[in-house]
C-alpha atoms as a PDB file:
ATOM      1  CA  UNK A   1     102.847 122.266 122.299  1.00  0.00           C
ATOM      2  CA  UNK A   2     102.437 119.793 119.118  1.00  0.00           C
ATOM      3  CA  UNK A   3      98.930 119.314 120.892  1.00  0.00           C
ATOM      4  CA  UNK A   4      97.952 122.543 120.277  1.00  0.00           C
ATOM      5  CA  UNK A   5      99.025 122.462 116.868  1.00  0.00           C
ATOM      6  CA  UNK A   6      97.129 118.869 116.669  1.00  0.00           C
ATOM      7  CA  UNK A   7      93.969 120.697 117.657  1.00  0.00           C
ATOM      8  CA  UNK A   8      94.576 123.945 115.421  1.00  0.00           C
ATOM      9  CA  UNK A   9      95.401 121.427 112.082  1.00  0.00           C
ATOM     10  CA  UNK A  10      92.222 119.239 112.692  1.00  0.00           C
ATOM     11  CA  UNK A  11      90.353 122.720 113.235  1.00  0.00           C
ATOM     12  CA  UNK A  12      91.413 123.892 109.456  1.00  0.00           C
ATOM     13  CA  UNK A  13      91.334 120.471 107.957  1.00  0.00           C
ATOM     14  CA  UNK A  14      88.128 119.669 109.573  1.00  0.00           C
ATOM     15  CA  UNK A  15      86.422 122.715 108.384  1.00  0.00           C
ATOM     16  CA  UNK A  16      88.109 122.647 105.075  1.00  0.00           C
ATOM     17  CA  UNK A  17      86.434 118.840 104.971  1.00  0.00           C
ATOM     18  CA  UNK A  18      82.941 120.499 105.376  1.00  0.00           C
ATOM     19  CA  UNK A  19      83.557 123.239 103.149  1.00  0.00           C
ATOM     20  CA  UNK A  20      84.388 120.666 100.426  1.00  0.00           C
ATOM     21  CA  UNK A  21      80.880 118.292 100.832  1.00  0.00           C
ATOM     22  CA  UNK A  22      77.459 119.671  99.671  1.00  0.00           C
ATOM     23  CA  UNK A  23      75.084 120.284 102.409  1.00  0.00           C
ATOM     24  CA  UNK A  24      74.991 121.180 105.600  1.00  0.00           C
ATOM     25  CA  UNK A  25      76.640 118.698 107.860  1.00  0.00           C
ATOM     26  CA  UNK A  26      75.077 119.108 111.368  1.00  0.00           C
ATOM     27  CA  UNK A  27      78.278 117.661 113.690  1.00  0.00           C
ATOM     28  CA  UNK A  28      79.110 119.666 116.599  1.00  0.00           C
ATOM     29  CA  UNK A  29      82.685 121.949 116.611  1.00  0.00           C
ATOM     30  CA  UNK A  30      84.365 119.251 118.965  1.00  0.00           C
ATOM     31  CA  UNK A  31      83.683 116.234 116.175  1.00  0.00           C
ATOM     32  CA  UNK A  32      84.705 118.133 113.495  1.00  0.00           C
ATOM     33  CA  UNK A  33      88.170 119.198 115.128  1.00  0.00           C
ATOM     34  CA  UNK A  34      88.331 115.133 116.205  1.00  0.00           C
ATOM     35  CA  UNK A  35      87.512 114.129 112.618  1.00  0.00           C
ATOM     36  CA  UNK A  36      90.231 117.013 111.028  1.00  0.00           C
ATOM     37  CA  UNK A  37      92.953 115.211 113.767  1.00  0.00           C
ATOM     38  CA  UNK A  38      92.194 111.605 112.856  1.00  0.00           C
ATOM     39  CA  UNK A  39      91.567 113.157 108.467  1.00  0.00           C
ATOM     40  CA  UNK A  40      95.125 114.732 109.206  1.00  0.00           C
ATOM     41  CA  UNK A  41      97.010 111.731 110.535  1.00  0.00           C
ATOM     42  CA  UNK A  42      95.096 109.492 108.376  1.00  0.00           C
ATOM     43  CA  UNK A  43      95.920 111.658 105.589  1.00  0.00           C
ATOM     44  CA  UNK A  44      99.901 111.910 106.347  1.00  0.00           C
ATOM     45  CA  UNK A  45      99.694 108.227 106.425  1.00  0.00           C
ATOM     46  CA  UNK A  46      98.499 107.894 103.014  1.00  0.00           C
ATOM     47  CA  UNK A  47     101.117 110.740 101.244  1.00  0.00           C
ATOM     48  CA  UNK A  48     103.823 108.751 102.896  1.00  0.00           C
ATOM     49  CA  UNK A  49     102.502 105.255 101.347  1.00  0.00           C
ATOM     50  CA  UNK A  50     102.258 107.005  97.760  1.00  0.00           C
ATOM     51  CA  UNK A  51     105.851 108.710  98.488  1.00  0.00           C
ATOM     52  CA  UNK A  52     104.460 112.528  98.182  1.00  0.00           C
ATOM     53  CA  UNK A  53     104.390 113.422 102.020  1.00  0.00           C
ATOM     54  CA  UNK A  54     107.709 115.037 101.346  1.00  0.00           C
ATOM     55  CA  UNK A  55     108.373 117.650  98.506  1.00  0.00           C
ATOM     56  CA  UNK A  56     110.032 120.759  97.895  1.00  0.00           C
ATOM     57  CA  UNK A  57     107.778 123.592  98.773  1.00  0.00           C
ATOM     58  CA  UNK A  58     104.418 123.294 100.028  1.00  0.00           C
ATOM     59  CA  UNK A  59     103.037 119.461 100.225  1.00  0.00           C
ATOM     60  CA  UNK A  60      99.806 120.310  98.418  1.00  0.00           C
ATOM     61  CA  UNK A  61      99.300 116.506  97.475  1.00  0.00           C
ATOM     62  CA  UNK A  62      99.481 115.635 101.382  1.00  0.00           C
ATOM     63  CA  UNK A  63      96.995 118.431 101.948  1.00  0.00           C
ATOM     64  CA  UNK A  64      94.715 117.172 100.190  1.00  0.00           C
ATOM     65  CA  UNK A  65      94.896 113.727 100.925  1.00  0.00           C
ATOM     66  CA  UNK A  66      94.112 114.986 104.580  1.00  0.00           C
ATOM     67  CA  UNK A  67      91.245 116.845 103.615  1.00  0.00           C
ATOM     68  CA  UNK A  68      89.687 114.245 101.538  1.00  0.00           C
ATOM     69  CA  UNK A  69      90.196 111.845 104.417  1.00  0.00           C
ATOM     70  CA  UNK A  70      88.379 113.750 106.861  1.00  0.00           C
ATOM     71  CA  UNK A  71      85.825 114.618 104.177  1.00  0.00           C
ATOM     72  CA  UNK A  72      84.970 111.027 104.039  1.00  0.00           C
ATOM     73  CA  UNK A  73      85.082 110.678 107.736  1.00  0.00           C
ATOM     74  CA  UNK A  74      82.918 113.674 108.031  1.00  0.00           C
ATOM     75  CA  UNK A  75      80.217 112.158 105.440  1.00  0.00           C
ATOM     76  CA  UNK A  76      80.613 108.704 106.957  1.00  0.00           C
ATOM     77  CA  UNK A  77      79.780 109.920 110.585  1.00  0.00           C
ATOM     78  CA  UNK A  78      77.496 113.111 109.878  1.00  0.00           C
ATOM     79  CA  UNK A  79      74.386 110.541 109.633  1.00  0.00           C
ATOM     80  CA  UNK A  80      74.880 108.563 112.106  1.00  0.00           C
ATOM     81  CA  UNK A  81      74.964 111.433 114.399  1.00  0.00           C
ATOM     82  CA  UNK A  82      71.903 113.098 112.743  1.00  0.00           C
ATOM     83  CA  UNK A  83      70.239 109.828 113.372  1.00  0.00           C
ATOM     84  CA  UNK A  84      71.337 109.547 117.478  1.00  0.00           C
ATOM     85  CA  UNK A  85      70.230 113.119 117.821  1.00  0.00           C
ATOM     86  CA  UNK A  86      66.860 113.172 115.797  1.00  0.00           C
END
């Protein structure tokens, strides 16, 4: 079951990650859910180093540190595979 929820988290952050660039980012559904996993964990990492991956309420500061992650991922790998598929 926490694989499903691995794929439906890297869905959201992924497209949350593309929503947040300028420009139209031609990956394919499958990279961007791969790239919102990897921004999520990568992400939860990071909170944890800077001691916010754990606060009352909602962890907004985690959230975002996943979503910037995969952002970067997203604009790191978007020409490269623009490139492969030209």
């Amino acid at each position: 079951m926490s694989f499903l929820w691995a794929i439906i988290a890297g869905l959201i952050i992924g497209l949350l990650a593309k929503l947040v660039l300028p420009g139209r980012q031609p990956i394919p559904l499958w990279l961007t859910v791969l790239l919102g996993i990897v921004g999520g964990v990568a992400g939860n990492a990071l909170a944890s180093a800077f001691g916010v991956a754990d606060t009352s309420g909602i962890d907004w500061i985690r959230h975002v540190f996943q979503v910037g992650v995969a952002a970067v991922l997203i604009a790191l790998v978007t020409p490269m595979w623009a490139r492969r598929h030209a």
